[in-house]
PDB file of N, CA and C in Angstrom:
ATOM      1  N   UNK A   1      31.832  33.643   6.416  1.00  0.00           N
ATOM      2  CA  UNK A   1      32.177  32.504   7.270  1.00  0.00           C
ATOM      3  C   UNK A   1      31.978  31.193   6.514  1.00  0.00           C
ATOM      4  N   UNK A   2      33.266  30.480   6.828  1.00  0.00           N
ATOM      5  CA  UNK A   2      32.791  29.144   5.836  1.00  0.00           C
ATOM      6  C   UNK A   2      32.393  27.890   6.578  1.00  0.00           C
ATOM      7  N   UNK A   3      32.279  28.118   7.795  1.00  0.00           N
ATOM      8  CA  UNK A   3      31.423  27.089   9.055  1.00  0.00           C
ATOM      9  C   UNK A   3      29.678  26.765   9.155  1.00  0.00           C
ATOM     10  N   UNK A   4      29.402  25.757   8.278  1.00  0.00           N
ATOM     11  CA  UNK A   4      27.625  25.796   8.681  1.00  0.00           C
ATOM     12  C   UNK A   4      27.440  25.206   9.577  1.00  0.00           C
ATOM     13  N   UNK A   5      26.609  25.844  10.386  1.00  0.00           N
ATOM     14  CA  UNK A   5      26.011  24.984  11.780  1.00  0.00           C
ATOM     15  C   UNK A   5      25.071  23.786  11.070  1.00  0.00           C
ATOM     16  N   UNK A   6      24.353  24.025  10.031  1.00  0.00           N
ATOM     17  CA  UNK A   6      23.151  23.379  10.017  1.00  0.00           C
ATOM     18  C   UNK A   6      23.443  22.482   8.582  1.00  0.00           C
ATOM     19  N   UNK A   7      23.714  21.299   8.499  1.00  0.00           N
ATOM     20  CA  UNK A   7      23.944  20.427   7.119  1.00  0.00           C
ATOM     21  C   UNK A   7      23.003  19.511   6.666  1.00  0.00           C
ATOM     22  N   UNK A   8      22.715  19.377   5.532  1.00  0.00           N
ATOM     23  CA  UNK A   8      21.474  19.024   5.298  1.00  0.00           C
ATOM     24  C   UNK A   8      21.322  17.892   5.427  1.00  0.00           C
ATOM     25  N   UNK A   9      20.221  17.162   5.966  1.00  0.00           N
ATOM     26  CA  UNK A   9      20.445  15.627   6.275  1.00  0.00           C
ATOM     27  C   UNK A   9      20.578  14.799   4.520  1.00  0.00           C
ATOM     28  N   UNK A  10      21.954  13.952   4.446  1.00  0.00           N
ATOM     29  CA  UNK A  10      21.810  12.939   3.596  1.00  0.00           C
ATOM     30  C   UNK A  10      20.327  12.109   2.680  1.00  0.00           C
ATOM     31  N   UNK A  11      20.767  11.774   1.626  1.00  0.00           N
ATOM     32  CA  UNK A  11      19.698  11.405   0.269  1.00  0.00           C
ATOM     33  C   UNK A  11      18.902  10.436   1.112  1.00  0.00           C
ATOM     34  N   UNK A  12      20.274   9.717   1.568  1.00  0.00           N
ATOM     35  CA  UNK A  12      19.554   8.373   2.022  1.00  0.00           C
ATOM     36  C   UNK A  12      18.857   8.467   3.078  1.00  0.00           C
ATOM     37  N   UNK A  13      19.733   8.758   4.061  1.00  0.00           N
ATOM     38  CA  UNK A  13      18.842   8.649   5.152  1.00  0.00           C
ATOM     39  C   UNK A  13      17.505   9.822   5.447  1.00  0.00           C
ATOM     40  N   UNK A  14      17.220  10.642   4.106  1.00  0.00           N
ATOM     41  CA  UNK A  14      15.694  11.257   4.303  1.00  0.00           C
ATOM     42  C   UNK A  14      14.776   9.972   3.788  1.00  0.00           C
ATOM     43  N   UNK A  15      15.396   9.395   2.546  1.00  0.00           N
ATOM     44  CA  UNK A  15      14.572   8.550   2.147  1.00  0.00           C
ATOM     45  C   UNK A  15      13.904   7.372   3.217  1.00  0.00           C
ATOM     46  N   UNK A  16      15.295   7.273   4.028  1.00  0.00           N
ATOM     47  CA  UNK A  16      14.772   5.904   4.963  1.00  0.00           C
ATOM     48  C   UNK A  16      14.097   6.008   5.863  1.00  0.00           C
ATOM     49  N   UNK A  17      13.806   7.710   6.337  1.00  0.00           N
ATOM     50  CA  UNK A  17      12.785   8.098   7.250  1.00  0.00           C
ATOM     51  C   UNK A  17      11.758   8.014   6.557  1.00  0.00           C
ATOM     52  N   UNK A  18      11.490   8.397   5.480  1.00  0.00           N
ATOM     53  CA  UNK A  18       9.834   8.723   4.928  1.00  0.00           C
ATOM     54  C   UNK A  18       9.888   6.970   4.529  1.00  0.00           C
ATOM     55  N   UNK A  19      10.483   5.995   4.388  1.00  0.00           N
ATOM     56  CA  UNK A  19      10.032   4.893   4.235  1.00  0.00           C
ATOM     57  C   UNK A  19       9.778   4.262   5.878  1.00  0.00           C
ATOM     58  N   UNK A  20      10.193   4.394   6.534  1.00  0.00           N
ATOM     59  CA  UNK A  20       9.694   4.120   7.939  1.00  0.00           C
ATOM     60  C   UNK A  20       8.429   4.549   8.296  1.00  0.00           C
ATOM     61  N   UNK A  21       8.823   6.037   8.097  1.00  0.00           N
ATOM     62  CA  UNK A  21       6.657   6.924   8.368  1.00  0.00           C
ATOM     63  C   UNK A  21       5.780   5.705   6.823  1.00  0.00           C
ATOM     64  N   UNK A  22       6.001   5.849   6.255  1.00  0.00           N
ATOM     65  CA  UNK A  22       5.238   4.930   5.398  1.00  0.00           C
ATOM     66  C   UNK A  22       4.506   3.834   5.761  1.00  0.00           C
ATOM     67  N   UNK A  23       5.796   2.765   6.367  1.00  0.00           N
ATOM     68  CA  UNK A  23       5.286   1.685   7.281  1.00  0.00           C
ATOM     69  C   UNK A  23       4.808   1.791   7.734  1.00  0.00           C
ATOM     70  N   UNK A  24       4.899   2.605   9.231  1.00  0.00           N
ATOM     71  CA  UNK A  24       4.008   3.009  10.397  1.00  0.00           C
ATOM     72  C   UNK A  24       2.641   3.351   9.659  1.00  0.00           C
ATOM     73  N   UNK A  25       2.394   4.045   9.196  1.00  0.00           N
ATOM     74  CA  UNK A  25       1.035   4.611   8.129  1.00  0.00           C
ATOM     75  C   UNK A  25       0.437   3.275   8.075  1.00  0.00           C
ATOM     76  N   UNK A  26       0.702   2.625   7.063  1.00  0.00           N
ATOM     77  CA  UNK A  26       1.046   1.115   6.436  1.00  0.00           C
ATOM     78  C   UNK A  26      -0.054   0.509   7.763  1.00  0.00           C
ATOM     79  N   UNK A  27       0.869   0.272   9.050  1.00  0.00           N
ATOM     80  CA  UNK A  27       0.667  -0.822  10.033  1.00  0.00           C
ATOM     81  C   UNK A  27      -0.534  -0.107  10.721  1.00  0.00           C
ATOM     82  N   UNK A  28      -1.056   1.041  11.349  1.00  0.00           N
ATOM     83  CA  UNK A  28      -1.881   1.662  11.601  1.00  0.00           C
ATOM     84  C   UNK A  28      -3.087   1.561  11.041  1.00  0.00           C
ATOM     85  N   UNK A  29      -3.094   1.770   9.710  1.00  0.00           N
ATOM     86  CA  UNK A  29      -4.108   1.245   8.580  1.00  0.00           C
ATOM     87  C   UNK A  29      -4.639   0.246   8.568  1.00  0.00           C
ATOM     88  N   UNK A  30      -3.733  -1.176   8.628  1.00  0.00           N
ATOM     89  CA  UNK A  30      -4.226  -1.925   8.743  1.00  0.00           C
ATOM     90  C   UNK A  30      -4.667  -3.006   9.955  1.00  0.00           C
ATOM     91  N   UNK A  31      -3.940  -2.364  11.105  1.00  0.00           N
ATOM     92  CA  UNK A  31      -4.609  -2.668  12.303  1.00  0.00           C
ATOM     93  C   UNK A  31      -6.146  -2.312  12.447  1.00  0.00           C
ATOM     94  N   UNK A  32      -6.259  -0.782  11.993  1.00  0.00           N
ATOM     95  CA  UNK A  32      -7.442  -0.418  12.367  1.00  0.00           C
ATOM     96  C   UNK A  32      -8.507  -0.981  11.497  1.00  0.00           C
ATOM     97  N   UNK A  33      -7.992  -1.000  10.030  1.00  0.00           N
ATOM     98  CA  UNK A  33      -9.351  -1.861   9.289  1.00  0.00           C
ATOM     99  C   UNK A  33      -9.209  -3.427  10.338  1.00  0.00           C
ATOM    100  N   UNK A  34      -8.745  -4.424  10.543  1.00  0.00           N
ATOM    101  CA  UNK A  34      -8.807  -5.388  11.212  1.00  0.00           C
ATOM    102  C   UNK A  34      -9.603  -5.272  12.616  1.00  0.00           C
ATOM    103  N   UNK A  35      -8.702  -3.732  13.712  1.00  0.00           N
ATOM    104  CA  UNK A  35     -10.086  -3.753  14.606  1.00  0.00           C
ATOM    105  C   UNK A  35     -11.650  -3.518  14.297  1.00  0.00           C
ATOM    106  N   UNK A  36     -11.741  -2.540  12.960  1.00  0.00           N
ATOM    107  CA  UNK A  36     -13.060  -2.318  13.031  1.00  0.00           C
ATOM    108  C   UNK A  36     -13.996  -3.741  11.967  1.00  0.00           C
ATOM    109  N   UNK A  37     -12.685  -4.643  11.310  1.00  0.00           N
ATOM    110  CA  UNK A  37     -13.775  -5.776  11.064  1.00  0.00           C
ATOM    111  C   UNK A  37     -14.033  -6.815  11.962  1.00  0.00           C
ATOM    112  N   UNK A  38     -13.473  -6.892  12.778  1.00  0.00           N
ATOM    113  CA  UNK A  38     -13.294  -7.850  13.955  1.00  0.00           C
ATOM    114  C   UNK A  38     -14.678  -6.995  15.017  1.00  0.00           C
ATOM    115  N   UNK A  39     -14.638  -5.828  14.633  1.00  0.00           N
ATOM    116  CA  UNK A  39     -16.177  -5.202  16.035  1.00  0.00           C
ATOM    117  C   UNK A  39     -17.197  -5.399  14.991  1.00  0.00           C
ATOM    118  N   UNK A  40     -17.413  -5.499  13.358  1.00  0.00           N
ATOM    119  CA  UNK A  40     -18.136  -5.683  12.652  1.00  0.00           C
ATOM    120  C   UNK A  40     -18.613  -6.674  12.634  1.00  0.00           C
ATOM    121  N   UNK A  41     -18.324  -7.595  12.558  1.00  0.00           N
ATOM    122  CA  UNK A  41     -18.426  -9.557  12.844  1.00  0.00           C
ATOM    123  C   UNK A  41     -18.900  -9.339  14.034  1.00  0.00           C
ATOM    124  N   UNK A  42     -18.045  -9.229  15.061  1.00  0.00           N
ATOM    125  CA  UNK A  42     -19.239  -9.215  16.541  1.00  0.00           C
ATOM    126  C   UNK A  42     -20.490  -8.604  16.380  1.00  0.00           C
ATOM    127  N   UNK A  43     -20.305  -7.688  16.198  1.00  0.00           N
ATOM    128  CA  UNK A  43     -21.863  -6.973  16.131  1.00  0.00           C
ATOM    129  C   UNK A  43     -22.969  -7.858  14.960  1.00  0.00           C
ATOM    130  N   UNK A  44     -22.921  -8.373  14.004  1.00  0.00           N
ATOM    131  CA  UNK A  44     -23.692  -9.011  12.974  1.00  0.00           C
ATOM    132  C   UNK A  44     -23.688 -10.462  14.000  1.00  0.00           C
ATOM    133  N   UNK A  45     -22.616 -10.877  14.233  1.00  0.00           N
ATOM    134  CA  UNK A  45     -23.027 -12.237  15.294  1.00  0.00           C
ATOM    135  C   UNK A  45     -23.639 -11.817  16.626  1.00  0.00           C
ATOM    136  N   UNK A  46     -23.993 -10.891  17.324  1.00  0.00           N
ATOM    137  CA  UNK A  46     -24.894 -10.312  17.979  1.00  0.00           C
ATOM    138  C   UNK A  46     -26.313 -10.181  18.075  1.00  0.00           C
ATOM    139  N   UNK A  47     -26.505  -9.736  16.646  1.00  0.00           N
ATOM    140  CA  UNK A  47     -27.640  -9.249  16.107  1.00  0.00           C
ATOM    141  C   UNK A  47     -28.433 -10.799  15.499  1.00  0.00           C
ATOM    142  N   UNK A  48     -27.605 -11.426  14.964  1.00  0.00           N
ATOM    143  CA  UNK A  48     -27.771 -12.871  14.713  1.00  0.00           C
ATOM    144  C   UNK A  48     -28.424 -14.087  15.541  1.00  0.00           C
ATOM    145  N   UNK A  49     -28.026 -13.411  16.741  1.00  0.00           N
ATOM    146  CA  UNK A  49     -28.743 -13.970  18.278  1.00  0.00           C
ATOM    147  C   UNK A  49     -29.693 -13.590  18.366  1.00  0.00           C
ATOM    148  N   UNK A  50     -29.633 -12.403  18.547  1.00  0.00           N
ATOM    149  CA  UNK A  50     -30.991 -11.993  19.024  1.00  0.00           C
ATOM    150  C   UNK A  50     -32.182 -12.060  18.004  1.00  0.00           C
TER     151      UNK A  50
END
């Protein structure tokens, strides 16, 4: 049979997915270092009070 159901997704557009997951990675990363220096600073200005 010379009919494929299944064709392989294009160069590009694999590349432009794994550069998207990248980003996301990317933005996740650095949200979370930012939330946990932003609860770090509170807590030392906390402790600073008391």
């Amino acid at each position: 049979m010379t009919h494929r159901t299944h064709r392989p997704v294009p160069r590009r557009q694999r590349a432009r997915r794994r550069f998207v997951h990248r980003l996301g990675q990317a933005a996740i990363y650095t949200g979370t270092t930012t939330l946990v220096a932003g609860l770090t600073r509170a807590l030392l200005h906390l402790v600073h009070l008391a």
